[in-house]
N, C-alpha and C. Protein backbone atom coordinates (compact mmCIF):
# COMPACT_ATOMS: atom_id res chain seq x y z
N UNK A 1 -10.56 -22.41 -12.67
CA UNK A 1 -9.40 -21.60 -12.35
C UNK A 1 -9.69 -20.74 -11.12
N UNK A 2 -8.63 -20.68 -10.36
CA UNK A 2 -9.21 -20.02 -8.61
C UNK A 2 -8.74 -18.83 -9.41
N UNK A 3 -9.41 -17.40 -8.30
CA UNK A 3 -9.63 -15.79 -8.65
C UNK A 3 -8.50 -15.64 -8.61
N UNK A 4 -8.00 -14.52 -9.45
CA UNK A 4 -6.85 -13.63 -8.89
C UNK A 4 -6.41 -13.06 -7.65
N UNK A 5 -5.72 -13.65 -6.80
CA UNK A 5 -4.85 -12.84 -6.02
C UNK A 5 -4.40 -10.89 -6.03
N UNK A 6 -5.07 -10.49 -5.30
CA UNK A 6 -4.86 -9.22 -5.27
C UNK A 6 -4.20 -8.99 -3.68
N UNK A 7 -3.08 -7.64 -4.40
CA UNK A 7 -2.08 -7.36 -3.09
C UNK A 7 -2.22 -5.90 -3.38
N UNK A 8 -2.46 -5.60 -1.50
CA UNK A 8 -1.89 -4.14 -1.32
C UNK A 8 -0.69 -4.33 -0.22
N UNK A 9 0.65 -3.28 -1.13
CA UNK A 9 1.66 -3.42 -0.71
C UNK A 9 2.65 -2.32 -1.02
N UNK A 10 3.29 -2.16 -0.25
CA UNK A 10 4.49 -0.77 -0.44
C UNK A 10 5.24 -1.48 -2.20
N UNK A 11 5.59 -0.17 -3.01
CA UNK A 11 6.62 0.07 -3.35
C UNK A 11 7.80 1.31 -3.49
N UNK A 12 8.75 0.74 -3.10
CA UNK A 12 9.70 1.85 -2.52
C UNK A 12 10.04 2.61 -4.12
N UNK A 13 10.07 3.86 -3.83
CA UNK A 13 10.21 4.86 -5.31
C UNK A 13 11.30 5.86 -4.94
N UNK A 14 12.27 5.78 -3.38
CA UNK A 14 13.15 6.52 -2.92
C UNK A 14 14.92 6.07 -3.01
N UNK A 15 15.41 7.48 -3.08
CA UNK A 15 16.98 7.03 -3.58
C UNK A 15 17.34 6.60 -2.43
N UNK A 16 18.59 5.92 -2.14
CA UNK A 16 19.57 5.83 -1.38
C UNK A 16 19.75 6.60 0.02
N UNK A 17 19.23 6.07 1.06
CA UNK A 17 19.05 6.33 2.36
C UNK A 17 17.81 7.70 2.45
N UNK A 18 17.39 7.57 1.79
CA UNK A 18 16.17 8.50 1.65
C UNK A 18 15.03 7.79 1.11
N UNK A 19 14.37 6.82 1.87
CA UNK A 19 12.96 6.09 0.91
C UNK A 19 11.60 6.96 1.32
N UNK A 20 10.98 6.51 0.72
CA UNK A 20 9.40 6.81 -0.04
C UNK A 20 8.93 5.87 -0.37
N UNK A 21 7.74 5.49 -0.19
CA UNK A 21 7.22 4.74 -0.40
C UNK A 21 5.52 4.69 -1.15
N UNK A 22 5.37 3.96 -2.25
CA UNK A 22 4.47 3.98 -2.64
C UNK A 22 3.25 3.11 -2.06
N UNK A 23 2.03 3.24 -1.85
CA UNK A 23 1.14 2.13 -1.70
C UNK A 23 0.22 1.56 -2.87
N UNK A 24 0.51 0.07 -3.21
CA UNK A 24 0.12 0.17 -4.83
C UNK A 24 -0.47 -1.20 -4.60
N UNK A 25 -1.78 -1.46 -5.30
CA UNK A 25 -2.21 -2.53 -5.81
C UNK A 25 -1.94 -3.26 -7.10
N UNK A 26 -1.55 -4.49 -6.55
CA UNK A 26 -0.93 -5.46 -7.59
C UNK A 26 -1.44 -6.90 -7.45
N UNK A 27 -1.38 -7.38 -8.73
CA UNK A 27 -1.63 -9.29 -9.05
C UNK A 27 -0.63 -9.60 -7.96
N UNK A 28 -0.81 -10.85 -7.44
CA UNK A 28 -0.28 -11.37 -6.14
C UNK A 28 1.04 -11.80 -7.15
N UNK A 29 1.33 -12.56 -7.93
CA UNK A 29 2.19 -13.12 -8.38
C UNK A 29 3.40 -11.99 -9.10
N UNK A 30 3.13 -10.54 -9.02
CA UNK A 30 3.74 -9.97 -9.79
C UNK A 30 5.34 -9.31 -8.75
N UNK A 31 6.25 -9.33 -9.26
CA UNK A 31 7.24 -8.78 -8.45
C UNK A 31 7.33 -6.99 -8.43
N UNK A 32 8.53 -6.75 -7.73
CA UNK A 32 8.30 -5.50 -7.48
C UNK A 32 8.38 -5.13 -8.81
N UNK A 33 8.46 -3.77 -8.28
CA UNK A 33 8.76 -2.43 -10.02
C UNK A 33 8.05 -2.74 -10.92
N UNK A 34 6.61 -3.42 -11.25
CA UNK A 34 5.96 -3.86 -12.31
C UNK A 34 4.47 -3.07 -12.24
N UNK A 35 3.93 -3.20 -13.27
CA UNK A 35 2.55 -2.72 -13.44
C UNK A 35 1.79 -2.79 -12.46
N UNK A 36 0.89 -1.86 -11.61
CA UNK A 36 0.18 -2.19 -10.49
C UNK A 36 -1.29 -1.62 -11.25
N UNK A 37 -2.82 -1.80 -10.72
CA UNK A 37 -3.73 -1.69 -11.35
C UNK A 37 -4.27 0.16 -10.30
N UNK A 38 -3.37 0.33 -9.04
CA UNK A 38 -3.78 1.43 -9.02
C UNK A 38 -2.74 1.81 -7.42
N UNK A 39 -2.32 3.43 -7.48
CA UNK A 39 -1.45 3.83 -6.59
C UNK A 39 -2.65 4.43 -5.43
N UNK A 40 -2.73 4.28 -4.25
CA UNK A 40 -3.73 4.43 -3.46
C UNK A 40 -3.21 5.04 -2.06
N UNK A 41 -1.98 5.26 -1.84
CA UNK A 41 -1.43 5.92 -0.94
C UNK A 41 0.11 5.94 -0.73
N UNK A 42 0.43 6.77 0.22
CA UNK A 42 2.13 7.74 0.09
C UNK A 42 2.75 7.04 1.77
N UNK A 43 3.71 6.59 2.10
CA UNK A 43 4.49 6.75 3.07
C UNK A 43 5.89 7.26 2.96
N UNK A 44 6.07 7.99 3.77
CA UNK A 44 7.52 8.82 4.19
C UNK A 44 7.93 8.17 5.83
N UNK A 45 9.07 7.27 5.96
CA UNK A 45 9.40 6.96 6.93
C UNK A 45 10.34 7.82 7.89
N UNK A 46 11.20 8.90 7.22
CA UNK A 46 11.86 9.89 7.47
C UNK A 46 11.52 10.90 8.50
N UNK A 47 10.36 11.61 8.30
CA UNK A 47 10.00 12.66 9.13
C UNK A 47 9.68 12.04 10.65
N UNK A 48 9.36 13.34 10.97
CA UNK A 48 9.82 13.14 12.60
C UNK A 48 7.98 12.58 13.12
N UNK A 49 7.59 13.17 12.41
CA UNK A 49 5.98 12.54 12.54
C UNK A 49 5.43 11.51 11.57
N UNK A 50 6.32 10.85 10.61
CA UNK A 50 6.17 9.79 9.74
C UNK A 50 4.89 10.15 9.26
N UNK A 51 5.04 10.82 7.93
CA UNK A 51 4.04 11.10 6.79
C UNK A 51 3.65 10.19 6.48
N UNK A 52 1.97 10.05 6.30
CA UNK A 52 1.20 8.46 5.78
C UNK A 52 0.00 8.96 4.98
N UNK A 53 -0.05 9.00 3.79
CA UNK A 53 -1.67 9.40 3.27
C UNK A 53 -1.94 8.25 2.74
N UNK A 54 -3.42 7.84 2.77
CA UNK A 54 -3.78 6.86 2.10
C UNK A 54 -5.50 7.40 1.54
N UNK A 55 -5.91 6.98 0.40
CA UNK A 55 -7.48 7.08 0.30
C UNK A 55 -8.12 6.02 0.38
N UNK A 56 -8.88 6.30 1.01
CA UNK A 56 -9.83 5.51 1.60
C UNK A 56 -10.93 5.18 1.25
N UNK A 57 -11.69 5.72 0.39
CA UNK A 57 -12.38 5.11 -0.53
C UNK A 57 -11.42 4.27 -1.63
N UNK A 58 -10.61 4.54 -1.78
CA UNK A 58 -9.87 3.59 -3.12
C UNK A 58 -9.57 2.01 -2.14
N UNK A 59 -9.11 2.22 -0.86
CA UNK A 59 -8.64 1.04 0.27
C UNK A 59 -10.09 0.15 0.43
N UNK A 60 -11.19 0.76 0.49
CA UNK A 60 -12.68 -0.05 0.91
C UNK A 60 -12.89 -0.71 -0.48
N UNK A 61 -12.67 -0.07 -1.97
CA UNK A 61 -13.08 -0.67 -3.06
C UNK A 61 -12.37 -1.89 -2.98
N UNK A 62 -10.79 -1.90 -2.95
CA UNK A 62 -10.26 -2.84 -3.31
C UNK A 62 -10.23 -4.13 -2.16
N UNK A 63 -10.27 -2.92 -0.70
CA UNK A 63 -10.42 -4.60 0.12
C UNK A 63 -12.01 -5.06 0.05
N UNK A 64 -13.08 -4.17 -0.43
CA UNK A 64 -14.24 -5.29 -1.42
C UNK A 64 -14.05 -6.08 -2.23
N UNK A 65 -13.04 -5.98 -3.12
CA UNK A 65 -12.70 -7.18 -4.31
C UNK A 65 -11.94 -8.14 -3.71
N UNK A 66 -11.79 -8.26 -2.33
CA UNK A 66 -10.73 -9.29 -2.00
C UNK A 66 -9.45 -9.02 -1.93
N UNK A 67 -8.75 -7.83 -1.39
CA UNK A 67 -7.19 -7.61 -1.61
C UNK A 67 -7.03 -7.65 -0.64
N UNK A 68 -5.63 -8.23 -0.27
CA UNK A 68 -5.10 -8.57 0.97
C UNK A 68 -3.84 -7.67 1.28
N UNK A 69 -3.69 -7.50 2.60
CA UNK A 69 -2.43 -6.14 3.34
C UNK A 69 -1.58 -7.00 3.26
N UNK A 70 -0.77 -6.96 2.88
CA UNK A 70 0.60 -7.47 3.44
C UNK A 70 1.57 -5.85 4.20
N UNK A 71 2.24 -7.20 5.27
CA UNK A 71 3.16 -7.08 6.02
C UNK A 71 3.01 -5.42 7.41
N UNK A 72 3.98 -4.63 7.00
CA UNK A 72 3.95 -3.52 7.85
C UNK A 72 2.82 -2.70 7.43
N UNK A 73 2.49 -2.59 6.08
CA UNK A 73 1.30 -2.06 6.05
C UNK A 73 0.35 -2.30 6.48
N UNK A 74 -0.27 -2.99 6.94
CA UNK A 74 -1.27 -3.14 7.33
C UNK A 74 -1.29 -2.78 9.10
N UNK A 75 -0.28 -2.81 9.80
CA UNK A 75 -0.45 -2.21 11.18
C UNK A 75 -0.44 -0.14 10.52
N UNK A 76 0.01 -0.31 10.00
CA UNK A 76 -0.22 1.65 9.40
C UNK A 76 -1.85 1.92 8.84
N UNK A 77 -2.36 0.87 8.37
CA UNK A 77 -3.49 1.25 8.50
C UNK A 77 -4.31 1.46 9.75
N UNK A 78 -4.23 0.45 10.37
CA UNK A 78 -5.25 0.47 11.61
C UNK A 78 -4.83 1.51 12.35
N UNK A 79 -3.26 1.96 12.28
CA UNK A 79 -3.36 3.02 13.42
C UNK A 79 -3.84 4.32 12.44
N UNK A 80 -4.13 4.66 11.07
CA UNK A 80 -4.99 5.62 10.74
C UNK A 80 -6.17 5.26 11.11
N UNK A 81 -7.08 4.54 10.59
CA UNK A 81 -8.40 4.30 10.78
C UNK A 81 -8.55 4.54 12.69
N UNK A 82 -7.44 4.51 13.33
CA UNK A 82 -8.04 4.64 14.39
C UNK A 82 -7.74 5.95 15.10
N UNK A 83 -7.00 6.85 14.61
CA UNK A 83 -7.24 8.28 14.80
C UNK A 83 -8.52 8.84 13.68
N UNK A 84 -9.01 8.35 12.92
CA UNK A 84 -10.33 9.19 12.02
C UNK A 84 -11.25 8.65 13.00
């Protein structure tokens, strides 16, 4: 049996023209709004300086186990890692 598929990926947790966004690790196969194995960072697309926290020790554990960025996230990382 091949490994589990692991995803880091937004889920949106914001009302109606106001999103938020969660950053959450999940089984590759699982759809949104479902059980994730751990919440690891915050985006706010709204503000004028676009709020982004992420931890970073929790981001190195999991991209050690093999988890893969999908999509826009993953250009939001590199431009943190490249102001620290």
């Amino acid at each position: 049996m091949p490994a589990k598929k692991i995803i880091i990926r937004f889920e949106r947790i914001g009302r109606y023209k106001a999103p938020l966004y969660n950053v959450v690790v999940v089984k590759g196969n699982k759809k949104h709004h479902t059980k994730f194995y751990s919440k690891i960072g915050l985006y706010v697309p709204l503000y004028t300086n676009r709020f982004f926290f992420m931890n970073l020790k929790e981001l190195s554990f999991w991209l050690s186990r093999g988890a893969q960025i999908r999509g826009r996230l993953s250009k939001l990382i590199i431009n943190l890692l490249s102001f620290n």
